[in-house]
C-alpha atoms as a PDB file:
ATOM      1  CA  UNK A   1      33.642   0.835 -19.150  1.00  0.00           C
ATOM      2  CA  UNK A   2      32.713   1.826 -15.627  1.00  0.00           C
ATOM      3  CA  UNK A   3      33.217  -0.148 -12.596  1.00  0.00           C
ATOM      4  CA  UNK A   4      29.381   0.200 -10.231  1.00  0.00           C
ATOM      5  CA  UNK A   5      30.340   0.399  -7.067  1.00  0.00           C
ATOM      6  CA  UNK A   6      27.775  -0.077  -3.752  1.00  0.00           C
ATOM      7  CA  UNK A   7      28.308  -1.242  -0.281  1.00  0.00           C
ATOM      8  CA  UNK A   8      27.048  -5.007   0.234  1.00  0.00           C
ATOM      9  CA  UNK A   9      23.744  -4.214   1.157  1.00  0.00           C
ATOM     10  CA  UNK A  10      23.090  -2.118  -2.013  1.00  0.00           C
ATOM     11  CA  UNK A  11      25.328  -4.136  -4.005  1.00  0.00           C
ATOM     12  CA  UNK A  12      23.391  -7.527  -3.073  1.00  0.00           C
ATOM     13  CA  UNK A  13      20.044  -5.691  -4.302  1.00  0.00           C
ATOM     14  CA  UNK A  14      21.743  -4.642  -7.172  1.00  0.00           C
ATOM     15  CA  UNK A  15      22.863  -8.318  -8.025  1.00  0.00           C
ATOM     16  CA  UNK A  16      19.814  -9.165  -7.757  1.00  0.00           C
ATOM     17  CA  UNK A  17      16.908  -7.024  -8.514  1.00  0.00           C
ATOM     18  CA  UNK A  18      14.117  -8.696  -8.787  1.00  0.00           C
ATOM     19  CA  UNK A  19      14.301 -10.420  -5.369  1.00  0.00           C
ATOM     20  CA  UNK A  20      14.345  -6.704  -3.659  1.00  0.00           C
ATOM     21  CA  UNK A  21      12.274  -4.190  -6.544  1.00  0.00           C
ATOM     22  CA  UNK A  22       8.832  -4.317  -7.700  1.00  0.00           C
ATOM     23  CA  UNK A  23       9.574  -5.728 -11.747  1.00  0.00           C
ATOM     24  CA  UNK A  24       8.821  -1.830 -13.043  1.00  0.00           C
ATOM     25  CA  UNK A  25      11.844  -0.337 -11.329  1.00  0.00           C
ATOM     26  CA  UNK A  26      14.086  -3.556 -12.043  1.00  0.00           C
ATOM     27  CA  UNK A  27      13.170  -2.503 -15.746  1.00  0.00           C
ATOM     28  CA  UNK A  28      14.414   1.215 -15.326  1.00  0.00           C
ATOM     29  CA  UNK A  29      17.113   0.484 -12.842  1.00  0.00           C
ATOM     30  CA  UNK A  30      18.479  -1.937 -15.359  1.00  0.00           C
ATOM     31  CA  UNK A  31      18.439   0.792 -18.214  1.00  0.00           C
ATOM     32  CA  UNK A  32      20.075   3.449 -15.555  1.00  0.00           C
ATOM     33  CA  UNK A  33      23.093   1.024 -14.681  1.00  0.00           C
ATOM     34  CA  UNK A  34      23.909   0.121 -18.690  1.00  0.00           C
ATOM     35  CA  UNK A  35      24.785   3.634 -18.976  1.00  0.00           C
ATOM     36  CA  UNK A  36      26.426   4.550 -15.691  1.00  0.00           C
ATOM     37  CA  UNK A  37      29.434   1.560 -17.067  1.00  0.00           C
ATOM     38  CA  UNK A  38      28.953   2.897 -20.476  1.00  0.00           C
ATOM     39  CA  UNK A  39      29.723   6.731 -19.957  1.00  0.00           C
ATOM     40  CA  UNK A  40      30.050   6.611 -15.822  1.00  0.00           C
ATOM     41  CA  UNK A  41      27.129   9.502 -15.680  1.00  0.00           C
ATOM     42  CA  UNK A  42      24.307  10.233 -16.965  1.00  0.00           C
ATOM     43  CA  UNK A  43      23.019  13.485 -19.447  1.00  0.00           C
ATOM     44  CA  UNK A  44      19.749  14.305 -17.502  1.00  0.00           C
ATOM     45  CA  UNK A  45      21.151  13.747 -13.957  1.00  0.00           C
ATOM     46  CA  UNK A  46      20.013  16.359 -11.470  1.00  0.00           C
ATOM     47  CA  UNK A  47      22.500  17.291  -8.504  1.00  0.00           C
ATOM     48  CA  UNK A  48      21.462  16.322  -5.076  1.00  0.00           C
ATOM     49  CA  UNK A  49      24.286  17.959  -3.603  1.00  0.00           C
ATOM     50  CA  UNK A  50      27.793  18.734  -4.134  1.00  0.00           C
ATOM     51  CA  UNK A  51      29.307  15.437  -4.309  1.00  0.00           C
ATOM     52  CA  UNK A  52      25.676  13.476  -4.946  1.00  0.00           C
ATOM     53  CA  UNK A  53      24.052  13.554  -8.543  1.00  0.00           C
ATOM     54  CA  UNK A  54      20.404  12.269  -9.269  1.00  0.00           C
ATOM     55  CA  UNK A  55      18.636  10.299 -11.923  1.00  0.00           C
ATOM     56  CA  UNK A  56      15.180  10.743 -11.772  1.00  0.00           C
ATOM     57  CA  UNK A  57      13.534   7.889 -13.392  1.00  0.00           C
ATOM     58  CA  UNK A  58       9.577   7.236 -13.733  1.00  0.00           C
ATOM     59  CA  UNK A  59       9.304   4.665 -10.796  1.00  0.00           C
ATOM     60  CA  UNK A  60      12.081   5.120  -9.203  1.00  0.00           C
ATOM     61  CA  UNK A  61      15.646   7.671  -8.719  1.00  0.00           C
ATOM     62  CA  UNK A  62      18.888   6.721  -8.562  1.00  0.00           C
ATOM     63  CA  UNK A  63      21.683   8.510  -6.332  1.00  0.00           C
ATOM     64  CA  UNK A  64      25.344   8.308  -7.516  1.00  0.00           C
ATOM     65  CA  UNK A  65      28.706   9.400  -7.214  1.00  0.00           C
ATOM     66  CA  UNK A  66      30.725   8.991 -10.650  1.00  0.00           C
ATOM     67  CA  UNK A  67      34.852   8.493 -10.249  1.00  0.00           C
ATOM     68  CA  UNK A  68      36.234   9.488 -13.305  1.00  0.00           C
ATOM     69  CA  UNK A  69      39.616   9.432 -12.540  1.00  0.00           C
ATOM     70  CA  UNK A  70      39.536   5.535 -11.369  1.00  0.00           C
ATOM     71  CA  UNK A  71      36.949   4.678 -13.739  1.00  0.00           C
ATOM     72  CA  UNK A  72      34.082   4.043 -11.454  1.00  0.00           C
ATOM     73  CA  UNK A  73      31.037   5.155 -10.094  1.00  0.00           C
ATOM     74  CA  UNK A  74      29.612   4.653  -6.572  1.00  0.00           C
ATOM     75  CA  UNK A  75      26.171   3.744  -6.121  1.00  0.00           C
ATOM     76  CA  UNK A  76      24.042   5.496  -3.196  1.00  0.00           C
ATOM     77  CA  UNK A  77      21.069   4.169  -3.123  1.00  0.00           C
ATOM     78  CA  UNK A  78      17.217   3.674  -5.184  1.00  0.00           C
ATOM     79  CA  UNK A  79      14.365   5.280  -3.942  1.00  0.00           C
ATOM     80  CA  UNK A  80      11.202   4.026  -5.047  1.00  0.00           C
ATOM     81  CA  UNK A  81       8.591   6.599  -5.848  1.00  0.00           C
ATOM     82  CA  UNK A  82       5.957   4.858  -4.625  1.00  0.00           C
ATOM     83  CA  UNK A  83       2.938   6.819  -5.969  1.00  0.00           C
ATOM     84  CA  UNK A  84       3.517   6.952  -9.428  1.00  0.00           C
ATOM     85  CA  UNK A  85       4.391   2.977  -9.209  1.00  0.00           C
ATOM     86  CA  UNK A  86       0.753   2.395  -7.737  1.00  0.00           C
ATOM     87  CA  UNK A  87      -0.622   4.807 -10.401  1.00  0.00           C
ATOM     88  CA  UNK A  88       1.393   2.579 -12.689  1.00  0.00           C
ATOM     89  CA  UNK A  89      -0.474  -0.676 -11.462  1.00  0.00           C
ATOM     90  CA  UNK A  90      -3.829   0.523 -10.192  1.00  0.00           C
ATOM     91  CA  UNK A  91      -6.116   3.138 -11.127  1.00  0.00           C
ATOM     92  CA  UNK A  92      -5.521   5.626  -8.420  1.00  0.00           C
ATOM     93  CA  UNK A  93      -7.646   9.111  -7.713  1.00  0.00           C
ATOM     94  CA  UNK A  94      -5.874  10.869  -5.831  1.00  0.00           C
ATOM     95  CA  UNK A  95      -8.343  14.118  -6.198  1.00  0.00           C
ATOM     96  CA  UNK A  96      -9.934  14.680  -3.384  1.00  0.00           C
ATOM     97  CA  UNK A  97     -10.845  17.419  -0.612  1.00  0.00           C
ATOM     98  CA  UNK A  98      -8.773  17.291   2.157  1.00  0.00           C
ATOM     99  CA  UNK A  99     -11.826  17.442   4.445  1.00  0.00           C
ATOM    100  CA  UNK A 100     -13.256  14.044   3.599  1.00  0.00           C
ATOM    101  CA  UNK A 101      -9.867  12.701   4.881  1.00  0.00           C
ATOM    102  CA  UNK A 102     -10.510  12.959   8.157  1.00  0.00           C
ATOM    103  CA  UNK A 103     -14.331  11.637   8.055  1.00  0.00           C
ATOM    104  CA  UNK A 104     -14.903   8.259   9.245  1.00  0.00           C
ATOM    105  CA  UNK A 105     -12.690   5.363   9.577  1.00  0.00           C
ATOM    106  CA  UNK A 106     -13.517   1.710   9.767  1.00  0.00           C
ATOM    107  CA  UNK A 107     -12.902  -0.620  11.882  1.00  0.00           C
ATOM    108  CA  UNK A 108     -12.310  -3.657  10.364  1.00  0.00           C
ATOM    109  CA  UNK A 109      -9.204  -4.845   9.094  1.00  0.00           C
ATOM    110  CA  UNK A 110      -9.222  -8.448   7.472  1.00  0.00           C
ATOM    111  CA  UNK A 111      -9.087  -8.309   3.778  1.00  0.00           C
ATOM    112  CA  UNK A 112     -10.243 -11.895   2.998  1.00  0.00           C
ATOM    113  CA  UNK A 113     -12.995 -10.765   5.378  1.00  0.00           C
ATOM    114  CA  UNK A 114     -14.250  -7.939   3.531  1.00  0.00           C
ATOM    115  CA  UNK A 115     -13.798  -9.880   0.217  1.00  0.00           C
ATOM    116  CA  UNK A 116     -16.217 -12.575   2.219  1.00  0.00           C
ATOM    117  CA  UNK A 117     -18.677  -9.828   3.137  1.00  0.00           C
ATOM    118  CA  UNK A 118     -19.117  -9.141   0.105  1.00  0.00           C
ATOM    119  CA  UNK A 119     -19.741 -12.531  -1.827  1.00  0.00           C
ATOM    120  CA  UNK A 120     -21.949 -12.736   1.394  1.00  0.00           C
ATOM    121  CA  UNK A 121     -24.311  -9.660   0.228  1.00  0.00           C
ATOM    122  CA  UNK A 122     -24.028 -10.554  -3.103  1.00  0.00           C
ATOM    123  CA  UNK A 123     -25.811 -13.705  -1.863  1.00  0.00           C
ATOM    124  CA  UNK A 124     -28.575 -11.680  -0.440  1.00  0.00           C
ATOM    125  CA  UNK A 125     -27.263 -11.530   3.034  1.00  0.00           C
ATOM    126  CA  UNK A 126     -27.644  -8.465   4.146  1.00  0.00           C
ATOM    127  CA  UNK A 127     -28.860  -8.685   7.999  1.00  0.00           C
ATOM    128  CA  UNK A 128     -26.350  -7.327  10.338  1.00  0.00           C
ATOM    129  CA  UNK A 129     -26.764 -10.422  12.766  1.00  0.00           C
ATOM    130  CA  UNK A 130     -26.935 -12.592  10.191  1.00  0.00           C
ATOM    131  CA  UNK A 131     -23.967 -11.234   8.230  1.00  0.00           C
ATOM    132  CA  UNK A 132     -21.582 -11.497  11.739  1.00  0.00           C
ATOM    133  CA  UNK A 133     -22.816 -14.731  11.732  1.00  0.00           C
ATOM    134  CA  UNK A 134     -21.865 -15.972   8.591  1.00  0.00           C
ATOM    135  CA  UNK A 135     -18.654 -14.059   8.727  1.00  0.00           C
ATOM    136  CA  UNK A 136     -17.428 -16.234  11.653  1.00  0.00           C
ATOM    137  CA  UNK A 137     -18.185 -14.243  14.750  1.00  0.00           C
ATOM    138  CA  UNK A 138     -19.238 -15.166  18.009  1.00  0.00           C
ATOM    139  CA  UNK A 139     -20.673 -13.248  21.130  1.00  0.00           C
ATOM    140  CA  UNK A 140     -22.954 -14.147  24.127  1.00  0.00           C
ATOM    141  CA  UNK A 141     -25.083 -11.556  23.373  1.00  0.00           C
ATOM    142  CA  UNK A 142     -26.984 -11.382  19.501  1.00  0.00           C
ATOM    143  CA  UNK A 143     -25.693  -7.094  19.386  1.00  0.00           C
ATOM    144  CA  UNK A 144     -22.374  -8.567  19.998  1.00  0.00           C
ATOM    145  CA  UNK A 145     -22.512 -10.478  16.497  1.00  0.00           C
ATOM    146  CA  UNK A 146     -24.616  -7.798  14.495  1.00  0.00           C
ATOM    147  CA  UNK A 147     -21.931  -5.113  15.384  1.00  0.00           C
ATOM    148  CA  UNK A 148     -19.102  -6.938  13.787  1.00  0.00           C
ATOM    149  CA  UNK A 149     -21.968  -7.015  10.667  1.00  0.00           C
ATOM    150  CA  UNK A 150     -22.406  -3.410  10.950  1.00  0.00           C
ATOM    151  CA  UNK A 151     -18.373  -3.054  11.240  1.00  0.00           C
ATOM    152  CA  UNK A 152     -18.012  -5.011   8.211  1.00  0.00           C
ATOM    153  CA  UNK A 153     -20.671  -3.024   6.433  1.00  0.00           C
ATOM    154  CA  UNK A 154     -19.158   0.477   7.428  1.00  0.00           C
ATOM    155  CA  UNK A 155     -15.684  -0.884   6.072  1.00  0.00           C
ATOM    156  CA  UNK A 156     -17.214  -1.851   2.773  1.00  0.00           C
ATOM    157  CA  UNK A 157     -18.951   1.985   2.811  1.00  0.00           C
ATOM    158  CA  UNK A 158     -16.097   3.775   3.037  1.00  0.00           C
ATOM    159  CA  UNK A 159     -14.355   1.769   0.180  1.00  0.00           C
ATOM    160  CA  UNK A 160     -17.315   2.653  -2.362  1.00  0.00           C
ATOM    161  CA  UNK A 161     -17.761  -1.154  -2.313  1.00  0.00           C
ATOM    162  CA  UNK A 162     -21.741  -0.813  -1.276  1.00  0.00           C
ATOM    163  CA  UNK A 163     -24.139   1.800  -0.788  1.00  0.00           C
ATOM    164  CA  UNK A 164     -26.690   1.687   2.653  1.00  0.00           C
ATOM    165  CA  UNK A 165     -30.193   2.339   1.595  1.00  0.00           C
ATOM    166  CA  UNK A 166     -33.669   2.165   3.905  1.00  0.00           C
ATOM    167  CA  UNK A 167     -35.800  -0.040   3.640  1.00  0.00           C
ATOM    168  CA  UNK A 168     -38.675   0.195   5.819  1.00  0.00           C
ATOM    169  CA  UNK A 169     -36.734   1.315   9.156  1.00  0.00           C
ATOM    170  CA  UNK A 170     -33.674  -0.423   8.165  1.00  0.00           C
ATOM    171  CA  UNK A 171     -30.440   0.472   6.116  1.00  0.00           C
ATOM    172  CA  UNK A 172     -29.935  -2.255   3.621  1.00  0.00           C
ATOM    173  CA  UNK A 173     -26.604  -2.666   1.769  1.00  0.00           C
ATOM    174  CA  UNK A 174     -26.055  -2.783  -2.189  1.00  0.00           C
ATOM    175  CA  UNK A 175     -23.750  -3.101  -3.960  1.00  0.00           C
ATOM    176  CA  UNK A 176     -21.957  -0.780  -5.930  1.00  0.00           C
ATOM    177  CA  UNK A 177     -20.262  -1.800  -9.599  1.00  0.00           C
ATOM    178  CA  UNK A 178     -16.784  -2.261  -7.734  1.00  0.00           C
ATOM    179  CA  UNK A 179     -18.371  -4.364  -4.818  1.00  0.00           C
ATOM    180  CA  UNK A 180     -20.021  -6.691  -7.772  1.00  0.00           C
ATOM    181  CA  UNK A 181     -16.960  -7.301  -9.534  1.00  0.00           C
ATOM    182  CA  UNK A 182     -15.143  -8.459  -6.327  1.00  0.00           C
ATOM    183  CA  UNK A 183     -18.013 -10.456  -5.386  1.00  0.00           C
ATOM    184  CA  UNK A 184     -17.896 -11.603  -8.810  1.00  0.00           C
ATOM    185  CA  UNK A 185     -14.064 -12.137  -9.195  1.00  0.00           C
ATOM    186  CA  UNK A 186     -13.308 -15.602 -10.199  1.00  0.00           C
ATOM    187  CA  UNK A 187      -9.974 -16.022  -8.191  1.00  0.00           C
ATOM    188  CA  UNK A 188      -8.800 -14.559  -4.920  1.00  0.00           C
ATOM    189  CA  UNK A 189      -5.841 -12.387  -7.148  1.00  0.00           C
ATOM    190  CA  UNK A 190      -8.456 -10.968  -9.188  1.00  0.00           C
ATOM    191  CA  UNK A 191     -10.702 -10.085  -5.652  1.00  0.00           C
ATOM    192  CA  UNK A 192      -7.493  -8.532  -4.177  1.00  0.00           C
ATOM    193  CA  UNK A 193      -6.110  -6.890  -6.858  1.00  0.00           C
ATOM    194  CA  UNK A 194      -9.744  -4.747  -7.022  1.00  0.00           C
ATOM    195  CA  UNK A 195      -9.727  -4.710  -3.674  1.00  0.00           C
ATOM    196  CA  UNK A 196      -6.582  -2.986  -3.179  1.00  0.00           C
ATOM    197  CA  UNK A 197      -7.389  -0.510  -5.984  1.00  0.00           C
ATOM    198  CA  UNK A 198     -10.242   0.440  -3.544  1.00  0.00           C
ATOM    199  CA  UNK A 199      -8.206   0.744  -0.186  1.00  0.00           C
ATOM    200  CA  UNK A 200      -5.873   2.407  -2.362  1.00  0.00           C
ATOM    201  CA  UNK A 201      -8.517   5.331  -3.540  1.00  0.00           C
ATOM    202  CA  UNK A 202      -9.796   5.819   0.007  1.00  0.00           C
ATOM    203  CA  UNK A 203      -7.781   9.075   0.766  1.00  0.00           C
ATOM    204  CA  UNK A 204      -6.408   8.263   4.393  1.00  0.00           C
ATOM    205  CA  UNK A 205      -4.922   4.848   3.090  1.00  0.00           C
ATOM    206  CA  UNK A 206      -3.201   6.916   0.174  1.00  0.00           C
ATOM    207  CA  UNK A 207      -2.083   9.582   2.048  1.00  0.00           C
ATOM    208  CA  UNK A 208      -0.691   6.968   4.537  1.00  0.00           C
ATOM    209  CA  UNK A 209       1.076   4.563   2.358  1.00  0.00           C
ATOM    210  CA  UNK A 210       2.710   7.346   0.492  1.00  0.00           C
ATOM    211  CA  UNK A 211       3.835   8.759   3.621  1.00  0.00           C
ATOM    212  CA  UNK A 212       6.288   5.774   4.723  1.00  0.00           C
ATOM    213  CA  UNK A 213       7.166   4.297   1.460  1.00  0.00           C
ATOM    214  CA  UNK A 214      10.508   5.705  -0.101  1.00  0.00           C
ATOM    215  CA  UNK A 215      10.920   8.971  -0.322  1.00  0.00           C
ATOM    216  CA  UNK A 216      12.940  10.215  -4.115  1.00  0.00           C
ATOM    217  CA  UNK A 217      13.646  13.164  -2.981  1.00  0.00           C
ATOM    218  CA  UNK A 218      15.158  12.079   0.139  1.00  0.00           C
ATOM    219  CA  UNK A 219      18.279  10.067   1.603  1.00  0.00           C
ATOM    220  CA  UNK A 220      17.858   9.747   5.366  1.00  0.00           C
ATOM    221  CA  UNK A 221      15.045  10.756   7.867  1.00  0.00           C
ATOM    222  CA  UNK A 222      12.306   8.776   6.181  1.00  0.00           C
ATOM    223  CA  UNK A 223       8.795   8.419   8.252  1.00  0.00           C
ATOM    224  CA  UNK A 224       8.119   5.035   9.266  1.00  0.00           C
ATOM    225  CA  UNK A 225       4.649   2.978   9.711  1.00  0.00           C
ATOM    226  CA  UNK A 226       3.422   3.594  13.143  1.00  0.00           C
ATOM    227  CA  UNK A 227       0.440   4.045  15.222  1.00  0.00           C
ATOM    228  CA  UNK A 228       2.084   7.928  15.908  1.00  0.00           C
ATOM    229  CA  UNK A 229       1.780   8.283  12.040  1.00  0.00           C
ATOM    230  CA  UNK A 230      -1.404   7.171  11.060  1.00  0.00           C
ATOM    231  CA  UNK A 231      -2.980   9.255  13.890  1.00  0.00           C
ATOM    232  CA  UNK A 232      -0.990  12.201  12.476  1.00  0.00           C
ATOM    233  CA  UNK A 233      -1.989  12.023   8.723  1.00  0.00           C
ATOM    234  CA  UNK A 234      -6.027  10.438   9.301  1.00  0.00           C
ATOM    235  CA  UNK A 235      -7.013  11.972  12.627  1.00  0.00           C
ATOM    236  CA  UNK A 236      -7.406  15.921  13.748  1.00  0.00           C
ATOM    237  CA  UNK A 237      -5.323  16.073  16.738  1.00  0.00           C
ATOM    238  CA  UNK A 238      -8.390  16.616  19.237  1.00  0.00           C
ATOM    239  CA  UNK A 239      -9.316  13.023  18.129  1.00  0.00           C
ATOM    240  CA  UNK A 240      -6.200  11.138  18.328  1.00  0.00           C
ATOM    241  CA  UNK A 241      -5.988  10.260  22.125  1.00  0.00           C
ATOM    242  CA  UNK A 242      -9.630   8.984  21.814  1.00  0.00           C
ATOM    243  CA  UNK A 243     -10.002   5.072  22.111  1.00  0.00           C
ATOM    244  CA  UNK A 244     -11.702   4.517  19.120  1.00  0.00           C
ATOM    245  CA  UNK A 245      -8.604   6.442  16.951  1.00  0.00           C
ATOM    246  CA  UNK A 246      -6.337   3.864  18.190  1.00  0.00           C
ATOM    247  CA  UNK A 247      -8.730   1.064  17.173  1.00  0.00           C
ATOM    248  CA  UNK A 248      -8.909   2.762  14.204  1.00  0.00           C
ATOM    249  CA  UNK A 249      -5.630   3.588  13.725  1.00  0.00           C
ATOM    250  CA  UNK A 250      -4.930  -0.065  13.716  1.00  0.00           C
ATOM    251  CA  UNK A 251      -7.064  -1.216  10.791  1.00  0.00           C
ATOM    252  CA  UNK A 252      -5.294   1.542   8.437  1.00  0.00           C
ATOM    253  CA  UNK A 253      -2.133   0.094   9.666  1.00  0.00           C
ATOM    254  CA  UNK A 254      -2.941  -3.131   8.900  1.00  0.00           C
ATOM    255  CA  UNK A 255      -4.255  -2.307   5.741  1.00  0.00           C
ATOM    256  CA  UNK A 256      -1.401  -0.782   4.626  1.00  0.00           C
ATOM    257  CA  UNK A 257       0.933  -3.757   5.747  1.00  0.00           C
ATOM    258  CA  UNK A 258      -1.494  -5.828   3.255  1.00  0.00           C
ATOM    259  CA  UNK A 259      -1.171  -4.285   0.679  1.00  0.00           C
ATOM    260  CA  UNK A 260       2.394  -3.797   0.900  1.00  0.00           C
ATOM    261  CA  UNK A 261       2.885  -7.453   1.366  1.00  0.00           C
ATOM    262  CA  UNK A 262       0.756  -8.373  -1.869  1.00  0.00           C
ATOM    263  CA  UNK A 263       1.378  -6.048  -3.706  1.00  0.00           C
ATOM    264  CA  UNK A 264       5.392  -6.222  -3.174  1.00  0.00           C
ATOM    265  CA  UNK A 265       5.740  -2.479  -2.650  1.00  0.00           C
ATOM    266  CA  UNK A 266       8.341  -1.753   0.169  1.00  0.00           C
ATOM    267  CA  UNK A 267       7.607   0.983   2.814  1.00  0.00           C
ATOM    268  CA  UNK A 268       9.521   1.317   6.179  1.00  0.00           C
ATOM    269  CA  UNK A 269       8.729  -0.401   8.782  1.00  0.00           C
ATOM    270  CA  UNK A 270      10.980   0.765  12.066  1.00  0.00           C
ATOM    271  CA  UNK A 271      13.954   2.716  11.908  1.00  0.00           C
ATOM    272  CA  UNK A 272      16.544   0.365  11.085  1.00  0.00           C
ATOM    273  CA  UNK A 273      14.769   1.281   7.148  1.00  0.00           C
ATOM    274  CA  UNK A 274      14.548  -2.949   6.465  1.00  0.00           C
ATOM    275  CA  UNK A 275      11.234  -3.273   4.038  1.00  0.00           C
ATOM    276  CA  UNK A 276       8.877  -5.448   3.073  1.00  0.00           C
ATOM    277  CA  UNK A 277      10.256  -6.921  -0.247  1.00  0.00           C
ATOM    278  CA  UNK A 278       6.998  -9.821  -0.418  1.00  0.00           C
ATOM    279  CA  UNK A 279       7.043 -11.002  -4.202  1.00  0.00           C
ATOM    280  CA  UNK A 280       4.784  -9.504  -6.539  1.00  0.00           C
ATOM    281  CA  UNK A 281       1.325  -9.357  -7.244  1.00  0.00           C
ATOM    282  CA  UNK A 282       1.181 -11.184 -10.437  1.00  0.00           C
ATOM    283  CA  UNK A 283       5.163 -13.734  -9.488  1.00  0.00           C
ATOM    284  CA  UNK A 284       4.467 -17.438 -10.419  1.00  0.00           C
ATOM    285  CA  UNK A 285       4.076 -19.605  -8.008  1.00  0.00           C
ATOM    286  CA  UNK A 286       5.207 -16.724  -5.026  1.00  0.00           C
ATOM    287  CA  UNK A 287       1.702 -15.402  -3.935  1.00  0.00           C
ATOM    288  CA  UNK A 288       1.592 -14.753   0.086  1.00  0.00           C
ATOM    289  CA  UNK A 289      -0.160 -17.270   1.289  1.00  0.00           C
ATOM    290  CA  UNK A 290      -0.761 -15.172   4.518  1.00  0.00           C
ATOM    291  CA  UNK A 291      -2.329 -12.111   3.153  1.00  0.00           C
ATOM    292  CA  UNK A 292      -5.044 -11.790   6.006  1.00  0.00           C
ATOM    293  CA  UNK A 293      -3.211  -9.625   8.430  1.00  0.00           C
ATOM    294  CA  UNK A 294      -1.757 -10.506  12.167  1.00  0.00           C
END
């Protein structure tokens, strides 16, 4: 038998895996350790470097350094490979042109407020003014409330969650078949869930979250959730000084912190590499009970 081996940050996550690791890779990770202290290596391991070896697993890899001579073997670290771990929970496209990622972003960033949109157009609201209204907004002026309906509208666009068609000389929302079964959901984890399966299939929210979460193939030098970052992979660079890209920027951001924090996937945050490690989606009893964002 083989002694593991980690410093005490590892080691603690190690000890206790399901506090740190969504419950797939606690179900791999478990399987890779069993035969690291059985046989102190593994058959399939691929060499990260001289000294390094690699176990690439399905949702996440595992760096180690086996000691053969005093029986143990010195853990590195886990890397989560994030997209294949979404693929894993939500059915993710990730087909797309590369032109349509750079289209139009929205600007509106509350999740329980888009869920509320669209219960509210399912219930035949579909006024601009009147949706605003309904979805809690104030203004002196009535174009001050219809624009937050319009922002709300353009957020649910983008998401495939409703389609604008004219009526008369107006645009009128409908519903697509993914906007009616959130409007439809009978619980707020069912309305999430679906609703993070759609943030997740809007390209510049993939491309995004995929970006800062862990990288497999890497150790260090990791990019981190910033404003810097989302301007880099969503905006061409004429665009990103503009005011509305940092505006914009935000709601991806914030997005992205969401869905991190329900659905208990870590990505990095600031340099230091500490990660959101929320419970998961589906954990009795541990649900965030402040999913709308800051």
């Amino acid at each position: 038998m083989f002694k593991i081996c980690a410093d005490p940050k590892l080691q603690e996550k190690l000890n206790n895996p399901q506090k740190y690791f969504p419950s797939e890779v606690c179900q791999e990770l478990n399987q890779f350790l069993k035969v690291l202290e059985r046989d102190g290596q593994f058959t399939k391991t691929d060499f990260y470097d001289i000294n390094t070896n690699k176990i690439p697993g399905i949702t996440c890899s595992l760096f180690y350094r086996p000691d053969f001579v005093k029986g143990e073997v010195l853990i590195i670290d886990v890397k989560i490979k994030q997209a294949d771990l979404f693929k894993t929970r939500f059915k993710i496209t990730d087909d797309w042109d590369d032109k349509n990622v750079v289209e139009s972003i929205p600007q509106y960033d509350q999740p329980k407020k888009i869920v509320k949109a669209l219960v509210l157009i399912h219930q035949g609201i579909t006024d601009s003014y009147n949706l605003g209204y309904a979805l809690g907004h104030t203004g002196k002026k009535k174009e001050y409330i219809s624009r937050h309906g319009q922002y709300a509208q353009h957020a649910l666009e983008q998401l495939k969650l409703i389609v604008r068609k004219r009526q008369g000389r107006q645009l009128s929302p409908e519903l697509t078949e993914k906007g009616r079964l959130i409007a439809e959901g009978f619980d707020e984890d069912l309305q999430f869930r679906l609703l993070i399966e759609a943030m997740l299939n809007y390209p510049p929210v993939w491309r995004i979250i995929t970006a800062v979460s862990e990288k497999e193939s890497q150790l260090d030098n990791e990019p981190i959730l910033n404003d810097d970052l989302v301007k880099k992979l969503a905006f061409p660079e004429i665009l990103r000084a503009a005011d509305t890209s940092n505006r914009r920027s935000q709601t991806l951001k914030n997005w992205i912190k969401w869905i991190a924090k329900y659905s208990g996937i870590p990505i990095r945050l600031h340099k230091g590499g500490v990660q959101l490690t929320i419970p998961m989606l589906y954990s009795e009893g541990k649900k965030d009970e402040n999913a709308d964002t800051d």
